[in-house]
C-alpha atoms as a PDB file:
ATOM      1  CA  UNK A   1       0.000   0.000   0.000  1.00  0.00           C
ATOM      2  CA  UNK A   2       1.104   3.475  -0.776  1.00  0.00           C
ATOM      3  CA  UNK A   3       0.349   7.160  -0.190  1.00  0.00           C
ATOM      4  CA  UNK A   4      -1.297   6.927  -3.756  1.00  0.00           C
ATOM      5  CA  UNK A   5      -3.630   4.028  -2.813  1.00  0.00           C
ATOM      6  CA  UNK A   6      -4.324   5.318   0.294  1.00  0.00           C
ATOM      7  CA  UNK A   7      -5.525   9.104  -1.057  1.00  0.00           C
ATOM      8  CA  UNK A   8      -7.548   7.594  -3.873  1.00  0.00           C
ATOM      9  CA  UNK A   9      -9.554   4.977  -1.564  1.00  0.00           C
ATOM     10  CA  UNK A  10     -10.226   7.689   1.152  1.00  0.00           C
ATOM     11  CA  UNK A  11     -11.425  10.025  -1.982  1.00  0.00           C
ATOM     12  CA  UNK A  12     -13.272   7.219  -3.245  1.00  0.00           C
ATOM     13  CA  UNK A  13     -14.897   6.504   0.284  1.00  0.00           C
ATOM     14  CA  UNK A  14     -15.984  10.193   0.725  1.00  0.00           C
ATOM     15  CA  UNK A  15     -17.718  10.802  -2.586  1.00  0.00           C
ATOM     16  CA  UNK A  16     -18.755   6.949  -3.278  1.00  0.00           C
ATOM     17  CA  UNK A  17     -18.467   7.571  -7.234  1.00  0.00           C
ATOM     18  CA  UNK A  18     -15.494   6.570  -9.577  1.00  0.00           C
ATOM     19  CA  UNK A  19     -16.022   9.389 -12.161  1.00  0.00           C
ATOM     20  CA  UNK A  20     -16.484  12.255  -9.820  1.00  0.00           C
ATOM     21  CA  UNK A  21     -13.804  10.747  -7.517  1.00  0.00           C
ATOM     22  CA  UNK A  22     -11.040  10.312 -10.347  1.00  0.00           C
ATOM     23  CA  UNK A  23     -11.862  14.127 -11.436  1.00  0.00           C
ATOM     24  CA  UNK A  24     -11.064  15.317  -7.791  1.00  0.00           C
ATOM     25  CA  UNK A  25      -8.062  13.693  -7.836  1.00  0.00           C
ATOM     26  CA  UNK A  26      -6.931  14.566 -11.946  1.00  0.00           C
ATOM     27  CA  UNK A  27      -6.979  11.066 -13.036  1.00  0.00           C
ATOM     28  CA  UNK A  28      -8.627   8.759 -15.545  1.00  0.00           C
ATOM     29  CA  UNK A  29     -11.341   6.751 -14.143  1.00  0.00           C
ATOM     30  CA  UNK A  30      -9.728   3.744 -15.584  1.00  0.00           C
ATOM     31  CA  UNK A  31      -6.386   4.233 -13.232  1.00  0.00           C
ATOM     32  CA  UNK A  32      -8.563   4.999 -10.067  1.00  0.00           C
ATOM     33  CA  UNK A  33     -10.230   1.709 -10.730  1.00  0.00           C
ATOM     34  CA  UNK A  34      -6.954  -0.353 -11.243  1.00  0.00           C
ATOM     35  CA  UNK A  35      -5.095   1.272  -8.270  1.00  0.00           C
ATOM     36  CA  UNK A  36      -8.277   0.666  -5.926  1.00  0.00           C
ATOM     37  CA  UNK A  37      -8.038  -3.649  -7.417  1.00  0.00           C
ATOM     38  CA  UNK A  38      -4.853  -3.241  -6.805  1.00  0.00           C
ATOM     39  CA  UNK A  39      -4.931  -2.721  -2.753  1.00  0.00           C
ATOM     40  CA  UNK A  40      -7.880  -4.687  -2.403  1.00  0.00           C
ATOM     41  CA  UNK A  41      -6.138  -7.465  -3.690  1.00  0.00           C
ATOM     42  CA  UNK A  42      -3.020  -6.552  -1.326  1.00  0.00           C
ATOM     43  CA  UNK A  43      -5.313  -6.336   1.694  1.00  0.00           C
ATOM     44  CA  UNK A  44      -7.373  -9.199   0.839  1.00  0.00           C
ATOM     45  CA  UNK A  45     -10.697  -7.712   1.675  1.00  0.00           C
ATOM     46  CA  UNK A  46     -13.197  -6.156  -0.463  1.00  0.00           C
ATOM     47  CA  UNK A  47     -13.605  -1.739   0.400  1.00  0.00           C
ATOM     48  CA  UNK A  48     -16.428  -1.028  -2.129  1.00  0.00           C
ATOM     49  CA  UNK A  49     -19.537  -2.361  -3.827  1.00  0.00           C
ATOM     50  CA  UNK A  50     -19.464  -1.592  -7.286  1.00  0.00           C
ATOM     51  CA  UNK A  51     -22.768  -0.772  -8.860  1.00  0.00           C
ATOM     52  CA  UNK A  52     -24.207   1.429 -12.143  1.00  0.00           C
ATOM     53  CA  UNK A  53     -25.402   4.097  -9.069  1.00  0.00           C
ATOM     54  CA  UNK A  54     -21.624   4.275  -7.710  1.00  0.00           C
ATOM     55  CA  UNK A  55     -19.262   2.643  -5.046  1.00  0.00           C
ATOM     56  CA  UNK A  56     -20.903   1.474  -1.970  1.00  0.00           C
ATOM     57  CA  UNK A  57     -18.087   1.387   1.073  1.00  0.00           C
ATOM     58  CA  UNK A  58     -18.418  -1.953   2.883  1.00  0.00           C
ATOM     59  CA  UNK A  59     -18.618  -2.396   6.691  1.00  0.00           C
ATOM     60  CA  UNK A  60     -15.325  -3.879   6.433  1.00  0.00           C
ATOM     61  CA  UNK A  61     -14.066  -0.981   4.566  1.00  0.00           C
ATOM     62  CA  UNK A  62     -16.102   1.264   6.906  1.00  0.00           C
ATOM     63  CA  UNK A  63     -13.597  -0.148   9.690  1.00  0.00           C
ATOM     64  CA  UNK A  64     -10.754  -0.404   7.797  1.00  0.00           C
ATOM     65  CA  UNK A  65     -11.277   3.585   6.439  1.00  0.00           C
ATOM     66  CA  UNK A  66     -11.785   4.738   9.909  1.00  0.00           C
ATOM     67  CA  UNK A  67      -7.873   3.561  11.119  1.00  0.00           C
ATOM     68  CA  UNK A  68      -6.836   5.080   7.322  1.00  0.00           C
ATOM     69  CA  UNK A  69      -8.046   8.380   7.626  1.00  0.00           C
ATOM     70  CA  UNK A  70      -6.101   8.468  11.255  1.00  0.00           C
ATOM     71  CA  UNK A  71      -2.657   7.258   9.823  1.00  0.00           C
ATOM     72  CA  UNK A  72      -2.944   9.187   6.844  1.00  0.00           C
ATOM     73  CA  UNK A  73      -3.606  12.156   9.238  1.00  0.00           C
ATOM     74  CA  UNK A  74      -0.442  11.287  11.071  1.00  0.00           C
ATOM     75  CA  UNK A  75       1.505  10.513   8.087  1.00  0.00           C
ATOM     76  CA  UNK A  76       1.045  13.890   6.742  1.00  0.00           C
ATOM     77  CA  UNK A  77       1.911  15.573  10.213  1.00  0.00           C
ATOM     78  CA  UNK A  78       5.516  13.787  10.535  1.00  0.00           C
ATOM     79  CA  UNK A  79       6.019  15.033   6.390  1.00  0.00           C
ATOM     80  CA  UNK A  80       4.839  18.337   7.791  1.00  0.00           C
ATOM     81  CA  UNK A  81       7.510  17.892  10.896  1.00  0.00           C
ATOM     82  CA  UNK A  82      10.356  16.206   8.797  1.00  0.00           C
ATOM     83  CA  UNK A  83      10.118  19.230   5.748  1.00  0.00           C
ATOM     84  CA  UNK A  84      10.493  22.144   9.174  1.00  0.00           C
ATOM     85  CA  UNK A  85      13.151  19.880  10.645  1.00  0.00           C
ATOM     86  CA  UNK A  86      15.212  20.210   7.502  1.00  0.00           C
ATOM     87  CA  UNK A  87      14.732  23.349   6.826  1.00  0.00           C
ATOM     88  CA  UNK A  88      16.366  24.711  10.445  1.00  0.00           C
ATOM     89  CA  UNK A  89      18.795  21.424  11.076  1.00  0.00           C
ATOM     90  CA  UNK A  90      21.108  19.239   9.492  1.00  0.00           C
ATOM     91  CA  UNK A  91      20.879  16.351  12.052  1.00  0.00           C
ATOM     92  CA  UNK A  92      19.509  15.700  15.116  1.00  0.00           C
ATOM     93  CA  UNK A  93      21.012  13.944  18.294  1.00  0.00           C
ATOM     94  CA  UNK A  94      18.580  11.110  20.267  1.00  0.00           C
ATOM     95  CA  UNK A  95      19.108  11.226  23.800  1.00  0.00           C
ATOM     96  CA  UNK A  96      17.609   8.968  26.179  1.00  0.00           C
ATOM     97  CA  UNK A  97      16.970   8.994  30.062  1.00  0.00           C
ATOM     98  CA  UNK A  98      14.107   7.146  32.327  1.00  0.00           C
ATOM     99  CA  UNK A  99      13.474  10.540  34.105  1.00  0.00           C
ATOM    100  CA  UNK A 100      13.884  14.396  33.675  1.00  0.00           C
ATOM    101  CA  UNK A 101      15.762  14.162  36.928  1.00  0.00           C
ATOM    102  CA  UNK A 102      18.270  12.345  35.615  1.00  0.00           C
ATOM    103  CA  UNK A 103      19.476  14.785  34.094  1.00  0.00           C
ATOM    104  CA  UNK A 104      18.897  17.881  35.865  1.00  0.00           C
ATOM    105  CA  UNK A 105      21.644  20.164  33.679  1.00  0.00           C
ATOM    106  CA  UNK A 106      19.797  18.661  30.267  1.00  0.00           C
ATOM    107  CA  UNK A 107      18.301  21.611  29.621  1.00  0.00           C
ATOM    108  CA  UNK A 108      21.260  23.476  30.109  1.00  0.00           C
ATOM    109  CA  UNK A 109      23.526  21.257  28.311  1.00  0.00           C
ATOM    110  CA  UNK A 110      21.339  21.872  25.598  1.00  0.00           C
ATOM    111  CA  UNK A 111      21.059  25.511  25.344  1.00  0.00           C
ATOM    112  CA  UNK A 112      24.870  25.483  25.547  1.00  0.00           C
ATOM    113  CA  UNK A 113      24.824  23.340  22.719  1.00  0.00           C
ATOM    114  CA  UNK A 114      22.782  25.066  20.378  1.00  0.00           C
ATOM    115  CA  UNK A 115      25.435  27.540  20.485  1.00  0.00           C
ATOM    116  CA  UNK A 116      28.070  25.943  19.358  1.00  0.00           C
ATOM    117  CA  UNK A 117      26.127  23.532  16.855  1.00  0.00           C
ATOM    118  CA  UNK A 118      22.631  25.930  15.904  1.00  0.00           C
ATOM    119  CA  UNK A 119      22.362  23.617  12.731  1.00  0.00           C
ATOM    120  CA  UNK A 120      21.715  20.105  15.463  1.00  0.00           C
ATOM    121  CA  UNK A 121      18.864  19.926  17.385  1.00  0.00           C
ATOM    122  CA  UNK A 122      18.768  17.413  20.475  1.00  0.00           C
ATOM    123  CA  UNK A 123      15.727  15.149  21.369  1.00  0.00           C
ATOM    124  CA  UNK A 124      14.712  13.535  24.617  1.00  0.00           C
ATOM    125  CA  UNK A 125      13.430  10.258  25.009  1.00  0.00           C
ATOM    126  CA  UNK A 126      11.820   8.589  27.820  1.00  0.00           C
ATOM    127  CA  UNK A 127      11.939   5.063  28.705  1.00  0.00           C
ATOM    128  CA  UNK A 128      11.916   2.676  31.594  1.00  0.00           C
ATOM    129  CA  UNK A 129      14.852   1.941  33.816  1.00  0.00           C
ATOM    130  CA  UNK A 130      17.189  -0.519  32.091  1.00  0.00           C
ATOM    131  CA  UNK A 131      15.437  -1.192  28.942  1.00  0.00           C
ATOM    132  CA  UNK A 132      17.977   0.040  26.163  1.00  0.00           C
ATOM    133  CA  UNK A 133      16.325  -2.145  23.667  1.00  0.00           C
ATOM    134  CA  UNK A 134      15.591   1.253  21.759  1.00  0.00           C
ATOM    135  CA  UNK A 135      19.288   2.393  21.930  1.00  0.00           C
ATOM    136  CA  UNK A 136      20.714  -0.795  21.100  1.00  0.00           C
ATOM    137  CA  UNK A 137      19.094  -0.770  18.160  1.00  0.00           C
ATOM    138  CA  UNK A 138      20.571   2.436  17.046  1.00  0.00           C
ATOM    139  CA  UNK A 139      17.135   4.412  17.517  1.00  0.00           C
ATOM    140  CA  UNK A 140      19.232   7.206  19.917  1.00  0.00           C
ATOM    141  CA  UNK A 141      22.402   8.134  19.839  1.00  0.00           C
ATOM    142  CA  UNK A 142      23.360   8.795  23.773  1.00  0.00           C
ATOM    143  CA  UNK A 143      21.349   7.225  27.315  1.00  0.00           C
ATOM    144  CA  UNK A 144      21.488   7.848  30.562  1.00  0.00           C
ATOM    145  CA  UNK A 145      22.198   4.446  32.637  1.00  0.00           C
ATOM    146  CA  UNK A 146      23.271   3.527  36.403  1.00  0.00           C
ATOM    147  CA  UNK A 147      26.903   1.697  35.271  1.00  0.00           C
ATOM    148  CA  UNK A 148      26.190  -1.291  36.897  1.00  0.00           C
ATOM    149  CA  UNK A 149      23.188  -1.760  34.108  1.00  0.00           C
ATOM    150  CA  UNK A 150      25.683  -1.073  31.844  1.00  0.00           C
ATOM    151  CA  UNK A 151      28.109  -3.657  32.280  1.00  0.00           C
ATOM    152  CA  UNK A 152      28.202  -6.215  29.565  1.00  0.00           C
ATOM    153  CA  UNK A 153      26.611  -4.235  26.895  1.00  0.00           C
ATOM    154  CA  UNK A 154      28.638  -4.131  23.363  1.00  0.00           C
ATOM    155  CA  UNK A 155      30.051  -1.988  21.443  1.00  0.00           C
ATOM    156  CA  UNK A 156      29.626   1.304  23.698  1.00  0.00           C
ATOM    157  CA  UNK A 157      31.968   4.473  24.721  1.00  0.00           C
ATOM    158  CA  UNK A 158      30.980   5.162  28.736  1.00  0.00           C
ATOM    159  CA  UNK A 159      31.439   8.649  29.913  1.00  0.00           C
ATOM    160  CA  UNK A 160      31.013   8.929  33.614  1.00  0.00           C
ATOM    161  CA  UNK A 161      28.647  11.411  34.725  1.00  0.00           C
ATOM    162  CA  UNK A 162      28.797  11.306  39.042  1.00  0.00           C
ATOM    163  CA  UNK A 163      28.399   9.060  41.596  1.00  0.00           C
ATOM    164  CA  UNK A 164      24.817   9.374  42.904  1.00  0.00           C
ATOM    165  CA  UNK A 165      24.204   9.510  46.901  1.00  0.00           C
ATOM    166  CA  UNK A 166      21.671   7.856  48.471  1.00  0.00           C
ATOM    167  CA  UNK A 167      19.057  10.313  50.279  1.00  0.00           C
ATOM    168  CA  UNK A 168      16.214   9.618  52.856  1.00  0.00           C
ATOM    169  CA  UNK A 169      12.714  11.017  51.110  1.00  0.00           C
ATOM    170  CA  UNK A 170      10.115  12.203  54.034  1.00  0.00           C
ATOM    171  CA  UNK A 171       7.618  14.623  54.171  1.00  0.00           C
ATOM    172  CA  UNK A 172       8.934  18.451  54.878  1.00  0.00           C
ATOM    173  CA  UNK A 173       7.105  18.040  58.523  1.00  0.00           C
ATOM    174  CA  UNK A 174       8.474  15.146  59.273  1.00  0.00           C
ATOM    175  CA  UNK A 175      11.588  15.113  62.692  1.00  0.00           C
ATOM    176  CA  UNK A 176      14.038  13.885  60.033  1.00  0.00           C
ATOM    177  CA  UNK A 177      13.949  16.593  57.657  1.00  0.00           C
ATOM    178  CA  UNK A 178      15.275  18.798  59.677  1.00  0.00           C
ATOM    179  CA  UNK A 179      18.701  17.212  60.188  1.00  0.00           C
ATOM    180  CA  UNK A 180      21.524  17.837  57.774  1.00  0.00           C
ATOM    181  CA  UNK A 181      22.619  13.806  57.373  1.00  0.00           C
ATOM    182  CA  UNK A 182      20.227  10.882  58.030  1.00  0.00           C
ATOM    183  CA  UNK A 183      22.130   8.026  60.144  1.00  0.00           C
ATOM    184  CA  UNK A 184      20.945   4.366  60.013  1.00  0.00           C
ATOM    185  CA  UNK A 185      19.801   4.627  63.783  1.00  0.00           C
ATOM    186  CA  UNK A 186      17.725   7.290  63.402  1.00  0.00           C
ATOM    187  CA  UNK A 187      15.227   4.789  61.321  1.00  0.00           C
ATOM    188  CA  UNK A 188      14.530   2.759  64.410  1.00  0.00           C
ATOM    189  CA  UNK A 189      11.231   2.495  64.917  1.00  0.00           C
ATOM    190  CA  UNK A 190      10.303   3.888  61.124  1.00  0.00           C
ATOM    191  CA  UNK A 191       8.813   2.081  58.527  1.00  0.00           C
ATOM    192  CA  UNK A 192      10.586   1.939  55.041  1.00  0.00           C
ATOM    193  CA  UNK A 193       9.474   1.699  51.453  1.00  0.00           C
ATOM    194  CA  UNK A 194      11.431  -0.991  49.857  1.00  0.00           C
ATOM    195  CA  UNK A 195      11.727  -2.686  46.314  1.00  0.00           C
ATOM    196  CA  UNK A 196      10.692  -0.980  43.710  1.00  0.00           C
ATOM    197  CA  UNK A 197      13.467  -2.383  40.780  1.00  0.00           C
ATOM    198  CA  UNK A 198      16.056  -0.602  43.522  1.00  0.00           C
ATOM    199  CA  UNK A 199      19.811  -0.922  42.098  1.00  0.00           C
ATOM    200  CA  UNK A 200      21.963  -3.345  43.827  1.00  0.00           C
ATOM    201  CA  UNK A 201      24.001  -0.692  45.884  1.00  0.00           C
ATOM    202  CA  UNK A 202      20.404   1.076  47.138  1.00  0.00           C
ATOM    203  CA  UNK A 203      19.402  -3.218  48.200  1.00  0.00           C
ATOM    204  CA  UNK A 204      22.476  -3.532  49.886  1.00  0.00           C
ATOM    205  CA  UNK A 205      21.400  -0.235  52.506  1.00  0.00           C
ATOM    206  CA  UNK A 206      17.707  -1.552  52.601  1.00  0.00           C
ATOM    207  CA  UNK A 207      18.214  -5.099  53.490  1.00  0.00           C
ATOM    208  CA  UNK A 208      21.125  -3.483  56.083  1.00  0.00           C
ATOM    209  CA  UNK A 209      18.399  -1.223  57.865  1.00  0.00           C
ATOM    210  CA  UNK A 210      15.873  -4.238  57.984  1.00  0.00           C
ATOM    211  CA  UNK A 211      18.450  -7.036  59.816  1.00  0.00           C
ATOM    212  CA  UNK A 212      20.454  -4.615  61.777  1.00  0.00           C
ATOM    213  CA  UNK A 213      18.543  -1.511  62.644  1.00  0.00           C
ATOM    214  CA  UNK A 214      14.991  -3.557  62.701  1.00  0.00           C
ATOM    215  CA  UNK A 215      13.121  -1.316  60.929  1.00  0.00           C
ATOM    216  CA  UNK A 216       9.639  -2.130  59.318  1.00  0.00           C
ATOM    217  CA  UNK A 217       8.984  -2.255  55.839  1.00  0.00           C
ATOM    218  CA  UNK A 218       7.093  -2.547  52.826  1.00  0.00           C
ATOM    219  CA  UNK A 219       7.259  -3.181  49.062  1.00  0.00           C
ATOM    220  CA  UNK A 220       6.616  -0.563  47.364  1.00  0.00           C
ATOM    221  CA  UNK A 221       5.868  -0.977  43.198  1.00  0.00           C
ATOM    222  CA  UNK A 222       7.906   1.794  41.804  1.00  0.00           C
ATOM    223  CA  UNK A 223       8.988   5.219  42.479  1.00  0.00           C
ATOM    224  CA  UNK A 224       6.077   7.269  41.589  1.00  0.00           C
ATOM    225  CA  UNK A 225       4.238   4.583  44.057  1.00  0.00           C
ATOM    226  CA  UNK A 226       6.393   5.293  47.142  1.00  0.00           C
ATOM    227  CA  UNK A 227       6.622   9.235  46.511  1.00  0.00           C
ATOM    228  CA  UNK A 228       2.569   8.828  46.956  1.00  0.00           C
ATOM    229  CA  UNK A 229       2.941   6.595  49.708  1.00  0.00           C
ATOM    230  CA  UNK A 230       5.234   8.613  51.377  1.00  0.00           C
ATOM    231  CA  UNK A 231       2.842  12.473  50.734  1.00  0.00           C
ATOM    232  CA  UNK A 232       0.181   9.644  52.658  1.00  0.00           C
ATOM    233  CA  UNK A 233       2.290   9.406  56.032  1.00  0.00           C
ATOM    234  CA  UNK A 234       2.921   5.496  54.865  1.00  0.00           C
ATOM    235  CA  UNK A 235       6.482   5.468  55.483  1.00  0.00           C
ATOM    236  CA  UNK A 236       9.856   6.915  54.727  1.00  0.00           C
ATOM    237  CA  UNK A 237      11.999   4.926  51.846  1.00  0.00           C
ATOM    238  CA  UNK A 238      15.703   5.618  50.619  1.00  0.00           C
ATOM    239  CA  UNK A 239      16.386   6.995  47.146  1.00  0.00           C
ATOM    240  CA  UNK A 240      19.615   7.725  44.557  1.00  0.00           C
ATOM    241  CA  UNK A 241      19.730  11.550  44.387  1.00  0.00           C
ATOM    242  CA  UNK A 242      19.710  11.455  40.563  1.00  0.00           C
ATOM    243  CA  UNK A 243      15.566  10.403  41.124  1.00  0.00           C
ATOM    244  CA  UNK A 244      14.903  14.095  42.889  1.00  0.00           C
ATOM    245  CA  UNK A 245      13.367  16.854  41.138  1.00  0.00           C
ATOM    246  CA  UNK A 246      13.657  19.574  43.325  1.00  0.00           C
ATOM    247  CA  UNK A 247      10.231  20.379  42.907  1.00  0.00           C
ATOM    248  CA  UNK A 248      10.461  21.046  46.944  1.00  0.00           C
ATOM    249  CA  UNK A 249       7.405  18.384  47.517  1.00  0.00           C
ATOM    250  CA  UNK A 250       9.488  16.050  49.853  1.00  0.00           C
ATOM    251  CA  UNK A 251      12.787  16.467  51.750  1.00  0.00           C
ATOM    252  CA  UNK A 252      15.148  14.678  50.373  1.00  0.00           C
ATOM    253  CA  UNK A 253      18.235  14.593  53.348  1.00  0.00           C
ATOM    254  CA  UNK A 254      21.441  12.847  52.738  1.00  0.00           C
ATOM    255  CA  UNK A 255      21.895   9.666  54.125  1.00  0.00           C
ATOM    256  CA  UNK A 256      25.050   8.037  56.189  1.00  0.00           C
ATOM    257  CA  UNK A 257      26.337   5.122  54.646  1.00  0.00           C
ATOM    258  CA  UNK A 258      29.014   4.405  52.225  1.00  0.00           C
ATOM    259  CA  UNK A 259      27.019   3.005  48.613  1.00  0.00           C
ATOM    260  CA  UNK A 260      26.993   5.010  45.615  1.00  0.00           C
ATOM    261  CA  UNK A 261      25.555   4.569  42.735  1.00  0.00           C
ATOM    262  CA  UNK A 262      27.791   5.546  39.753  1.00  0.00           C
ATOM    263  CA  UNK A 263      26.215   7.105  36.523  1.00  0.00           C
ATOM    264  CA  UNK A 264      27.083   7.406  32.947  1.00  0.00           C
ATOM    265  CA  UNK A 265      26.115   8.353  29.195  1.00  0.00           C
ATOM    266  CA  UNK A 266      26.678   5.857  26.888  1.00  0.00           C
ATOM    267  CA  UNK A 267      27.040   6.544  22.883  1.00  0.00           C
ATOM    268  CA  UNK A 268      27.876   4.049  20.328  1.00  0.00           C
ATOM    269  CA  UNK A 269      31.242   2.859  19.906  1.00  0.00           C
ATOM    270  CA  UNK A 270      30.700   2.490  16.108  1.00  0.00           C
ATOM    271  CA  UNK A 271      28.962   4.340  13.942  1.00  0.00           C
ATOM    272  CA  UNK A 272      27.981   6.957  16.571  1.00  0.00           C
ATOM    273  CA  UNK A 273      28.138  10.337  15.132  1.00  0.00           C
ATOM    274  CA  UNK A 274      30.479  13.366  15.994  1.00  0.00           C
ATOM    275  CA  UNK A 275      27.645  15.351  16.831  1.00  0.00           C
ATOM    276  CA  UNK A 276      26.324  12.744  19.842  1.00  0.00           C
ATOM    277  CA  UNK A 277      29.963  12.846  20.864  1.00  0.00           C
ATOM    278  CA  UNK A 278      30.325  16.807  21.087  1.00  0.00           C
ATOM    279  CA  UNK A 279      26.993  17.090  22.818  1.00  0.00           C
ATOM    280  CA  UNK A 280      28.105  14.201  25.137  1.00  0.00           C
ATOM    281  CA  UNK A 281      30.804  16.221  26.239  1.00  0.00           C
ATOM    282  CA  UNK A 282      28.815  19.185  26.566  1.00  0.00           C
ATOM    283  CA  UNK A 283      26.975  17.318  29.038  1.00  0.00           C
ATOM    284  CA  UNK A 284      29.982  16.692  30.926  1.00  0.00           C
ATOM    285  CA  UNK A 285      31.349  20.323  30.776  1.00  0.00           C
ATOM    286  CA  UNK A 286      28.151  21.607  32.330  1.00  0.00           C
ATOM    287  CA  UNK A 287      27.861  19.080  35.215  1.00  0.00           C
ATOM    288  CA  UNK A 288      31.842  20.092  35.954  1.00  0.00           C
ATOM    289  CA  UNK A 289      30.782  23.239  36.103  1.00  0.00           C
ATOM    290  CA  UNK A 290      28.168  22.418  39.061  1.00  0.00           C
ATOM    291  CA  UNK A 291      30.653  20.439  41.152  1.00  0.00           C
ATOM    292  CA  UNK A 292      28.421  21.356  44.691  1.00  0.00           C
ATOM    293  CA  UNK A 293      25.586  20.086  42.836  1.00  0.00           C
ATOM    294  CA  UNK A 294      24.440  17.021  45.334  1.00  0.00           C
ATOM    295  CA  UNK A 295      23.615  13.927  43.140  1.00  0.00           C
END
C-alpha cells in the first residue's frame, strides 16, 4: 500500500463515485479503478460495492477507512515535521533517560549546545529503567544508565557522569527533615518503602536497615508509588539523588552510609556520530561546572 492508494480509496470513500472521484483527484477513471483492485487485492478484503449508481463502502471498509483516515492524518503531520526539521537542522542527536531528573543540567547542556552547533537539534526520550532495547538498536544516539546496568553491553563508549548519593525522602514536617545527614539509627522504629526495581548498591542499605537496625517495611511498586505513599504518612523509603526533582514536595536529606551509585552516558562505539559525541561532552562540561551540585 502506498500514499497513492491510500488518497484515492479515502477520496473514493468520501464521494462513493469513480467518475467524480477520479476528477477530484486529476486522473482517468480507468487508473482509479486499477489502483483501488490493486490494494484490495493486497489487503485481501473487499472496500467497495461496485454498482451502475456508484461505489458502496463496505462495513469492512467502513472499519478499515476509519484507522486510514487516522494514519494518513499522522503521516502527513511527521512530512509536515520532517520538511520544518530540515529546513532549520542538518541532524539531530537522540538522547535517552528514564526521568527528567536524571538529568537535571539537560536543559542546560542543551542551550549550551545550540550555540556551538545551531544547525543540530537534540531530542529527549523517555523510557523505563534498564530497557535500552531502543538504543541498542541504534534508535538514539546517547542514554542515561546507572553503570552497573551497563556492564556487559557491546560496542559502547561510557562517559562517567557522578556518583549518585543515596538520600532519605520524608515529608517536609516530618523530625528527620530537619537534620543535615540521616544516620541508620535514626530509622529505628520507622517504617521503610522498599523494592521498587532498587539498584543493587540502594538493596544492599535496605536489606542493612531491615536485619540490623529492625526497621519495618514494605514493598513498594515503583517510584512514583512510594513518593505517593510517602505524601500519605505510609512510610519513609531511601532513594539515589539522581531520582529528585527539586520540585520542593518532599525532603530529600542525605543519608550516612558508604554506597553510591555511579552514573554514565553511553554513545555508540561504532557508527555513533560526531555530533552525539560533542553534545556528550557538553553534558559533561556543564555538570563540571556544578561540582556542589548534590547527586
Amino acid at each position: 500500500m502506498n500514499t497513492k492508494q491510500i488518497d484515492y480509496a479515502l477520496e473514493l470513500a468520501q464521494v462513493k463515485n469513480f467518475n467524480r472521484a477520479a476528477e477530484n483527484l486529476f486522473i482517468f477513471q480507468p487508473s482509479l479503478s486499477y489502483q483501488i483492485q490493486a490494494l484490495e487485492n493486497e489487503i485481501g478484503l473487499a472496500l467497495f460495492l461496485r454498482s451502475g449508481r456508484g461505489a458502496e463502502v463496505t462495513p469492512a471498509g467502513e472499519q478499515f477507512f476509519q484507522t486510514l483516515r487516522n494514519i494518513r492524518e499522522e503521516l502527513k503531520a511527521a512530512i509536515e515535521q520532517g520538511q520544518n526539521f530540515s529546513a532549520r537542522y542538518r541532524s539531530a542527536v537522540m538522547i535517552a533517560l528514564p526521568m527528567r531528573s536524571c538529568l537535571y543540567y539537560l536543559p542546560e547542556a542543551m542551550k549550551a549546545f545550540e550555540k556551538t552547533h545551531p544547525d543540530v537539534t537534540v531530542m529527549p526520550h523517555f523510557f523505563p529503567f534498564s530497557d535500552f532495547s531502543s538504543f541498542l538498536k541504534g534508535e538514539e544516539d546517547l542514554i542515561f544508565a546507572m553503570a552497573g546496568d551497563a556492564k556487559g553491553i557491546p560496542d559502547v563508549h561510557s562517559y562517567p557522569l557522578f556518583d549518585s548519593r543515596i538520600y532519605l525522602i520524608t515529608k517536609k514536617d516530618d523530625p528527620l527533615a530537619g537534620k543535615d545527614i540521616v544516620r541508620p539509627e535514626d530509622l529505628r522504629g520507622r517504617t521503610l518503602m522498599v523494592g521498587g526495581g532498587s539498584p543493587p548498591p540502594l538493596r544492599r542499605v535496605q536489606k542493612r536497615m531491615i536485619e540490623e537496625v529492625g526497621v519495618d517495611f514494605f514493598t513498594s511498586h515503583d517510584h512514583e508509588t512510594t513518593l505517593t505513599n510517602v505524601a500519605a504518612g505510609r512510610g519513609v523509603c531511601l532513594a539515589p539523588g539522581f531520582l529528585d526533582d527539586h520540585n520542593g514536595e518532599f525532603a530529600w536529606t542525605l543519608f550516612d552510609c558508604e554506597e553510591r551509585i555511579p552514573c554514565v552516558l553511553l554513545s555508540h562505539a561504532d557508527g555513533g556520530s560526531r555530533d552525539a559525541e560533542d553534545f556528550a561532552e557538553t553534558i559533561l562540561s556543564v555538570y563540571a561546572a556544578h561540582p556542589d551540585f548534590a547527586v
